[in-house]
PDB file of N, CA and C in Angstrom:
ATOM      1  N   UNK A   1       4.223  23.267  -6.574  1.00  0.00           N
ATOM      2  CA  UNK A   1       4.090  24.381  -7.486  1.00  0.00           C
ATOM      3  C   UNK A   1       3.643  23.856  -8.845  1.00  0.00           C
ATOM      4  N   UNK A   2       2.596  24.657  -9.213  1.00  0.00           N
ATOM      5  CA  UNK A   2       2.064  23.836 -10.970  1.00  0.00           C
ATOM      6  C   UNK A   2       2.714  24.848 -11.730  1.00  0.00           C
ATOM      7  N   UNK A   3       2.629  24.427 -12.872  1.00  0.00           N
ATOM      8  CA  UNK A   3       3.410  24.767 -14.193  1.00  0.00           C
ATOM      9  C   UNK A   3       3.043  26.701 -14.434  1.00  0.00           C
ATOM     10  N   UNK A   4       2.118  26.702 -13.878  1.00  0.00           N
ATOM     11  CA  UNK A   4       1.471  28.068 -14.363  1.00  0.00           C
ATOM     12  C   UNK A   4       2.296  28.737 -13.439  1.00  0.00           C
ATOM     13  N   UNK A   5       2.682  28.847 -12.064  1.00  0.00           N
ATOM     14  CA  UNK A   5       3.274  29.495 -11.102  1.00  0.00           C
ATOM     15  C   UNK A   5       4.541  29.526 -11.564  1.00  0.00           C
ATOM     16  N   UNK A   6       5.140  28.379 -12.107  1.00  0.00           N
ATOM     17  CA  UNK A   6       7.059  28.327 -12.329  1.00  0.00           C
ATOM     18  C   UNK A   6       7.174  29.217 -13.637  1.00  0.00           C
ATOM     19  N   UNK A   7       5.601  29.046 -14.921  1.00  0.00           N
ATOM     20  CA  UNK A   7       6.309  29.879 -15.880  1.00  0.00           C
ATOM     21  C   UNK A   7       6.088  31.595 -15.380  1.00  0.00           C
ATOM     22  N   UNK A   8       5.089  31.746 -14.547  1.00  0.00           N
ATOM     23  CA  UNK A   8       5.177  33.248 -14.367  1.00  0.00           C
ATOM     24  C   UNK A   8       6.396  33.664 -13.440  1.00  0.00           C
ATOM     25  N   UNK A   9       7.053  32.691 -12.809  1.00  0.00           N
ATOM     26  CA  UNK A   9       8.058  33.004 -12.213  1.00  0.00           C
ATOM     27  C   UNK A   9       9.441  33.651 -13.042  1.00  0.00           C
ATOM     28  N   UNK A  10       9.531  32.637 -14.186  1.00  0.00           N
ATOM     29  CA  UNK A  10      10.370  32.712 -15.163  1.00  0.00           C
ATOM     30  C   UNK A  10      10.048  33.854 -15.951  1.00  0.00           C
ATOM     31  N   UNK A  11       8.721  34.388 -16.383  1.00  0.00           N
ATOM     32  CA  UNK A  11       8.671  35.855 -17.292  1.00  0.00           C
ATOM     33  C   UNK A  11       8.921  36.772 -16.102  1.00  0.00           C
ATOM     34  N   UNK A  12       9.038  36.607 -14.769  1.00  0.00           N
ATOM     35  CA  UNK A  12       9.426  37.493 -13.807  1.00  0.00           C
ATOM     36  C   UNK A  12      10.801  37.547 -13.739  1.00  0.00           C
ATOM     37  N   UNK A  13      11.818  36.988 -14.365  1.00  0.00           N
ATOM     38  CA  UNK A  13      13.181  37.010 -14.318  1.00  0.00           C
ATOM     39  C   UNK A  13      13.994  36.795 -15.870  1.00  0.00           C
ATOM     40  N   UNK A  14      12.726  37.482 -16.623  1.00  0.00           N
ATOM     41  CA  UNK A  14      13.114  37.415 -18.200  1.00  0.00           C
ATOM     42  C   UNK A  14      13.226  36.736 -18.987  1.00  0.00           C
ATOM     43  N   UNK A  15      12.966  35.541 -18.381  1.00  0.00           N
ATOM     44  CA  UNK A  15      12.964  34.292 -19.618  1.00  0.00           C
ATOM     45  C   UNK A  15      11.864  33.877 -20.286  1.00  0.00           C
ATOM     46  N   UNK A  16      11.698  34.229 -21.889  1.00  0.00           N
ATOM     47  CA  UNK A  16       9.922  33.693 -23.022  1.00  0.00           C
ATOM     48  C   UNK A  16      10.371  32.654 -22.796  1.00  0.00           C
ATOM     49  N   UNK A  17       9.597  32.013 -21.821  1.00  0.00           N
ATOM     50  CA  UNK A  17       9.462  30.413 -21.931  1.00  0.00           C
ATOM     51  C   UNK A  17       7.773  29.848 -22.181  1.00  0.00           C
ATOM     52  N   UNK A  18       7.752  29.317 -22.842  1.00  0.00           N
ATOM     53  CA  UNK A  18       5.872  28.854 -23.256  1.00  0.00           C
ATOM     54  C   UNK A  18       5.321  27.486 -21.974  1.00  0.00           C
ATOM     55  N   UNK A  19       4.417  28.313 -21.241  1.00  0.00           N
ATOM     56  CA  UNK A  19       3.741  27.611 -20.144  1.00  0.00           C
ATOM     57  C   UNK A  19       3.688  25.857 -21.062  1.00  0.00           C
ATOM     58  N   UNK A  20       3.797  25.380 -21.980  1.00  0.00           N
ATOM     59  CA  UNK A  20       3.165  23.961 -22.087  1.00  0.00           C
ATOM     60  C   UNK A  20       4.911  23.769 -22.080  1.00  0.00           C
ATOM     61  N   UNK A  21       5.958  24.502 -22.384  1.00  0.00           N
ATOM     62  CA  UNK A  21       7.565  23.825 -22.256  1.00  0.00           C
ATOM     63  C   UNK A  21       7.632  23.219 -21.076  1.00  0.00           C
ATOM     64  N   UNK A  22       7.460  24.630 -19.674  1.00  0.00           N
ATOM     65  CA  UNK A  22       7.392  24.133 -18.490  1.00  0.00           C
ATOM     66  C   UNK A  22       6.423  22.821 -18.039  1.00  0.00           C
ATOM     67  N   UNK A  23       5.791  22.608 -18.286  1.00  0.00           N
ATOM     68  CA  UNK A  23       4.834  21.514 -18.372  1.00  0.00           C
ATOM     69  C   UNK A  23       5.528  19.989 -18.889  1.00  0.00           C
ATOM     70  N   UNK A  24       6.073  20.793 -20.093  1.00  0.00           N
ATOM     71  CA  UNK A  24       6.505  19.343 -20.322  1.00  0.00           C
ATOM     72  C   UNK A  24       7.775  18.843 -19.658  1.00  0.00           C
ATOM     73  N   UNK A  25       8.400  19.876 -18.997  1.00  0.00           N
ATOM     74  CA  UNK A  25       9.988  19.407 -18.264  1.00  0.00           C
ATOM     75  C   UNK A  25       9.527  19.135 -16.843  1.00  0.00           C
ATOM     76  N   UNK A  26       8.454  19.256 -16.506  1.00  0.00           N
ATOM     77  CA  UNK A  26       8.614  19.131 -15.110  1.00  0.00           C
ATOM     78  C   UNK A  26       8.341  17.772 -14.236  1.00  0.00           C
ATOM     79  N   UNK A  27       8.817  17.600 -13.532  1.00  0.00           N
ATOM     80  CA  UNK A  27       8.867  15.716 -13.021  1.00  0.00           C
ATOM     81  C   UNK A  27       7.720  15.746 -12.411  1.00  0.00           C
ATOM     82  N   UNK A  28       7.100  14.913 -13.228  1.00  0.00           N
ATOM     83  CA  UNK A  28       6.170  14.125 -12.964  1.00  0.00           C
ATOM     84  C   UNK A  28       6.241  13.296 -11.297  1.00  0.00           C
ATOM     85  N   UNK A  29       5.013  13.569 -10.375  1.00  0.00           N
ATOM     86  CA  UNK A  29       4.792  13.346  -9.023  1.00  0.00           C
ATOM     87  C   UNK A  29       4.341  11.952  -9.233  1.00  0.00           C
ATOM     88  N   UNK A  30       5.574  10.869  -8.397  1.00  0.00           N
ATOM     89  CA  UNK A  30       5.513   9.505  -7.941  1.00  0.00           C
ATOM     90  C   UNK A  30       4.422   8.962  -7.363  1.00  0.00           C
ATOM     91  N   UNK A  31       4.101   7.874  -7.407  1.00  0.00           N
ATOM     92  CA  UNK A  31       3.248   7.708  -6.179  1.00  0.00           C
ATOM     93  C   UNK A  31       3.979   7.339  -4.670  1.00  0.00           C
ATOM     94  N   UNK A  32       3.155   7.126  -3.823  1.00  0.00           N
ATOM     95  CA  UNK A  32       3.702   7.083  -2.632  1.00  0.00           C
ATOM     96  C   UNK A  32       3.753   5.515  -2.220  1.00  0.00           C
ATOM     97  N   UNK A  33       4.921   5.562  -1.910  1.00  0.00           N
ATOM     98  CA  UNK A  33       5.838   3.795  -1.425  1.00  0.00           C
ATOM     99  C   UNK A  33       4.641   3.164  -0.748  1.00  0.00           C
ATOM    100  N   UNK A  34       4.680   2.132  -0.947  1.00  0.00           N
ATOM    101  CA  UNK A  34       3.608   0.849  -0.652  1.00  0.00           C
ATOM    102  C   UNK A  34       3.817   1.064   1.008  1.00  0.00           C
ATOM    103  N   UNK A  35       3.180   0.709   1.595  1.00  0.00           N
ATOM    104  CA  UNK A  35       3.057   0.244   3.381  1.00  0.00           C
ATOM    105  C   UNK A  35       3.270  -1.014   3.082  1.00  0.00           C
ATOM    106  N   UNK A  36       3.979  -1.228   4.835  1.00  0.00           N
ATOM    107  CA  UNK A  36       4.513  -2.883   4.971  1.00  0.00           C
ATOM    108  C   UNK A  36       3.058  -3.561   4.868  1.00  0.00           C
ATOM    109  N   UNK A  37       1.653  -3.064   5.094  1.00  0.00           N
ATOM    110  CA  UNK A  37       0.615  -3.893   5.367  1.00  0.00           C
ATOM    111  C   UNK A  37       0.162  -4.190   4.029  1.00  0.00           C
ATOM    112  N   UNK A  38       0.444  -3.268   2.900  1.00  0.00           N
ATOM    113  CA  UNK A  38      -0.065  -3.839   1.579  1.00  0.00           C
ATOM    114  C   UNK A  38       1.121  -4.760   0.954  1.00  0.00           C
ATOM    115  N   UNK A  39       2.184  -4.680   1.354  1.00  0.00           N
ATOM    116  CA  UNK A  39       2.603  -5.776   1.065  1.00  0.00           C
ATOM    117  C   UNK A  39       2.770  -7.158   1.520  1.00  0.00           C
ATOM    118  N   UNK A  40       2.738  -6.927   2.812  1.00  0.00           N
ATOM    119  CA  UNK A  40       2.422  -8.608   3.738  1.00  0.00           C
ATOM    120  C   UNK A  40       0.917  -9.320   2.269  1.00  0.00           C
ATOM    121  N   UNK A  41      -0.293  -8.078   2.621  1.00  0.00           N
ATOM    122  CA  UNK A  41      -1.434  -8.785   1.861  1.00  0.00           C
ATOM    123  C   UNK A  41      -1.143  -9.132   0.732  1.00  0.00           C
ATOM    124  N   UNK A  42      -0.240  -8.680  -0.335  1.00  0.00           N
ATOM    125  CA  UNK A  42      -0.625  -9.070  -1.728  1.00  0.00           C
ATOM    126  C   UNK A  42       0.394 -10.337  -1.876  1.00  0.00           C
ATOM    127  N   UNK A  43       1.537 -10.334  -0.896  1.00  0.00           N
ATOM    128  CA  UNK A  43       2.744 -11.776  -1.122  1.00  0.00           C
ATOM    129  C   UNK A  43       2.560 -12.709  -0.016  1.00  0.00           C
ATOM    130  N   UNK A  44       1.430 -12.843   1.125  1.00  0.00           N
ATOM    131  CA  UNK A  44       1.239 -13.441   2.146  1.00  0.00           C
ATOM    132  C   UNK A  44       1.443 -15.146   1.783  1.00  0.00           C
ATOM    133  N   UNK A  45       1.014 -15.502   0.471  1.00  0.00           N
ATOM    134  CA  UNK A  45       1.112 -17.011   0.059  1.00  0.00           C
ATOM    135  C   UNK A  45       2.556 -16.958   0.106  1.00  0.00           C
ATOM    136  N   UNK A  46       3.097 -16.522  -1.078  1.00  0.00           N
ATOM    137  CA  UNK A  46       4.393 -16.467  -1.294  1.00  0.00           C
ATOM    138  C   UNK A  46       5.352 -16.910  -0.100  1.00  0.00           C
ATOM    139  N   UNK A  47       5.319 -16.378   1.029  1.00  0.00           N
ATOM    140  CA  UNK A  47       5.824 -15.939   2.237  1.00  0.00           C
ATOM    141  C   UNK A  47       5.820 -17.133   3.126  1.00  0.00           C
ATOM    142  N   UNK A  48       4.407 -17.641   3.178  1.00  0.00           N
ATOM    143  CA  UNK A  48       4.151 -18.465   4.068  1.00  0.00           C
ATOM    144  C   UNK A  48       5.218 -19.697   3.006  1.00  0.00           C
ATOM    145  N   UNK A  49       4.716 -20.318   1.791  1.00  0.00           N
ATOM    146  CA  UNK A  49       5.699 -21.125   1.017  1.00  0.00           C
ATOM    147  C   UNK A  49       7.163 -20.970   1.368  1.00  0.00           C
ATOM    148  N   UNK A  50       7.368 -19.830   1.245  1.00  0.00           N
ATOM    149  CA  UNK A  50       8.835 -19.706   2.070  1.00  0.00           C
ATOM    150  C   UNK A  50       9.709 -20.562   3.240  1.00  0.00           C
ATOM    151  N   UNK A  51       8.602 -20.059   4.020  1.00  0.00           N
ATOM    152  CA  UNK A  51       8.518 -20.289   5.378  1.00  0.00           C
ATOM    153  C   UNK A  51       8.894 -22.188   5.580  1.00  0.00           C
ATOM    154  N   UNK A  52       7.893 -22.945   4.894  1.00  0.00           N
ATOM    155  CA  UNK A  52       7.836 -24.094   5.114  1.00  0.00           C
ATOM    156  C   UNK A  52       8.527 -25.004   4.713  1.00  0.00           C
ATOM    157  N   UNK A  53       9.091 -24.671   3.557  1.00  0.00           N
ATOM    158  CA  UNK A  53      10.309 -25.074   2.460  1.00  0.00           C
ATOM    159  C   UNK A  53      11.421 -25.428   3.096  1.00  0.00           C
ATOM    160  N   UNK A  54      11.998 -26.216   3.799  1.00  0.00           N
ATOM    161  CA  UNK A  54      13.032 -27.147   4.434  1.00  0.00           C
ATOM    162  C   UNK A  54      13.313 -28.027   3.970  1.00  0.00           C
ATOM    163  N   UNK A  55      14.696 -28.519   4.056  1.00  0.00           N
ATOM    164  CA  UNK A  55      15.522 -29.844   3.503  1.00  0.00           C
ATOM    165  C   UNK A  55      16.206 -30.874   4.497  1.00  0.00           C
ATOM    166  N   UNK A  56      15.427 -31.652   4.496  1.00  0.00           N
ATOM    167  CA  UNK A  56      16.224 -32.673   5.712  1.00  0.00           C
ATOM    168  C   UNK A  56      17.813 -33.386   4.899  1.00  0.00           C
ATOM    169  N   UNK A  57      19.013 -33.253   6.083  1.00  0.00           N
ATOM    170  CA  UNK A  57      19.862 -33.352   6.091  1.00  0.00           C
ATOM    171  C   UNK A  57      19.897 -35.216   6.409  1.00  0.00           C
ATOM    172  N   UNK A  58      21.365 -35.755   6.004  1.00  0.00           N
ATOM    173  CA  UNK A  58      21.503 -36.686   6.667  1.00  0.00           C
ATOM    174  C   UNK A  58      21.576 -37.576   7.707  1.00  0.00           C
ATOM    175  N   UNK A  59      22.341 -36.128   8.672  1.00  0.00           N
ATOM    176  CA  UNK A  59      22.549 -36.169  10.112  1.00  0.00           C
ATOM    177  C   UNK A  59      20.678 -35.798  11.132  1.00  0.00           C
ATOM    178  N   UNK A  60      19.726 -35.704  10.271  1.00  0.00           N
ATOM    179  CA  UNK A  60      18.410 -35.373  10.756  1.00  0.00           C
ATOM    180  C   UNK A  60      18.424 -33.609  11.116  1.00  0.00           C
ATOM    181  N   UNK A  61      19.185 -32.811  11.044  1.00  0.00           N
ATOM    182  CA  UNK A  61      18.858 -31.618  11.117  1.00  0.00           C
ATOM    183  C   UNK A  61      18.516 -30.914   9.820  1.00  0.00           C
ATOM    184  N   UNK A  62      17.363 -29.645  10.000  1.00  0.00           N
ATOM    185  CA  UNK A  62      17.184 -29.024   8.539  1.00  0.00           C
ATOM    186  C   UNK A  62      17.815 -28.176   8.407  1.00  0.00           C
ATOM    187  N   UNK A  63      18.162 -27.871   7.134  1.00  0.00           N
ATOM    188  CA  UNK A  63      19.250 -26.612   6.475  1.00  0.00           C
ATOM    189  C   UNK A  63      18.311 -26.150   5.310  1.00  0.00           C
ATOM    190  N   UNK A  64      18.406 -25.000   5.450  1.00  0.00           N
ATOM    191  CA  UNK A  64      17.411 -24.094   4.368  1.00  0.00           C
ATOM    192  C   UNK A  64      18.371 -23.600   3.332  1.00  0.00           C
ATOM    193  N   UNK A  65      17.890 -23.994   1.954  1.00  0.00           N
ATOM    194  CA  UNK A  65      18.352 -23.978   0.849  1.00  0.00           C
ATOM    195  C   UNK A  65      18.655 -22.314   0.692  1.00  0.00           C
TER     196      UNK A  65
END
């Protein structure tokens, strides 16, 4: 619903409210949550570094920090 529809709604139930008030109270539309595929692409280095980052132990087994 845009601003013009909610204030004629409101002079339909008696309230002088000025179309730019409604405008300015109304929440602002998010964008829409990332996909798992744009994020694999933009941290794929990151990830893989992750990945490889191991600590050899005394006993010869690795334990990840």
């Amino acid at each position: 619903m845009g601003c013009a529809t909610i204030h004629g709604e409101l002079l339909k139930l008696g309230f002088e409210v000025a179309q730019s008030s409604v405008a300015k109270y109304m929440v602002k539309r998010r964008a829409p949550p990332a996909r798992m595929a744009d994020l694999l692409r933009n941290h794929a280095p990151d990830i893989a570094a992750m990945d490889l980052f191991v600590v050899p132990t005394i006993v010869s087994s690795c334990s990840m920090p």
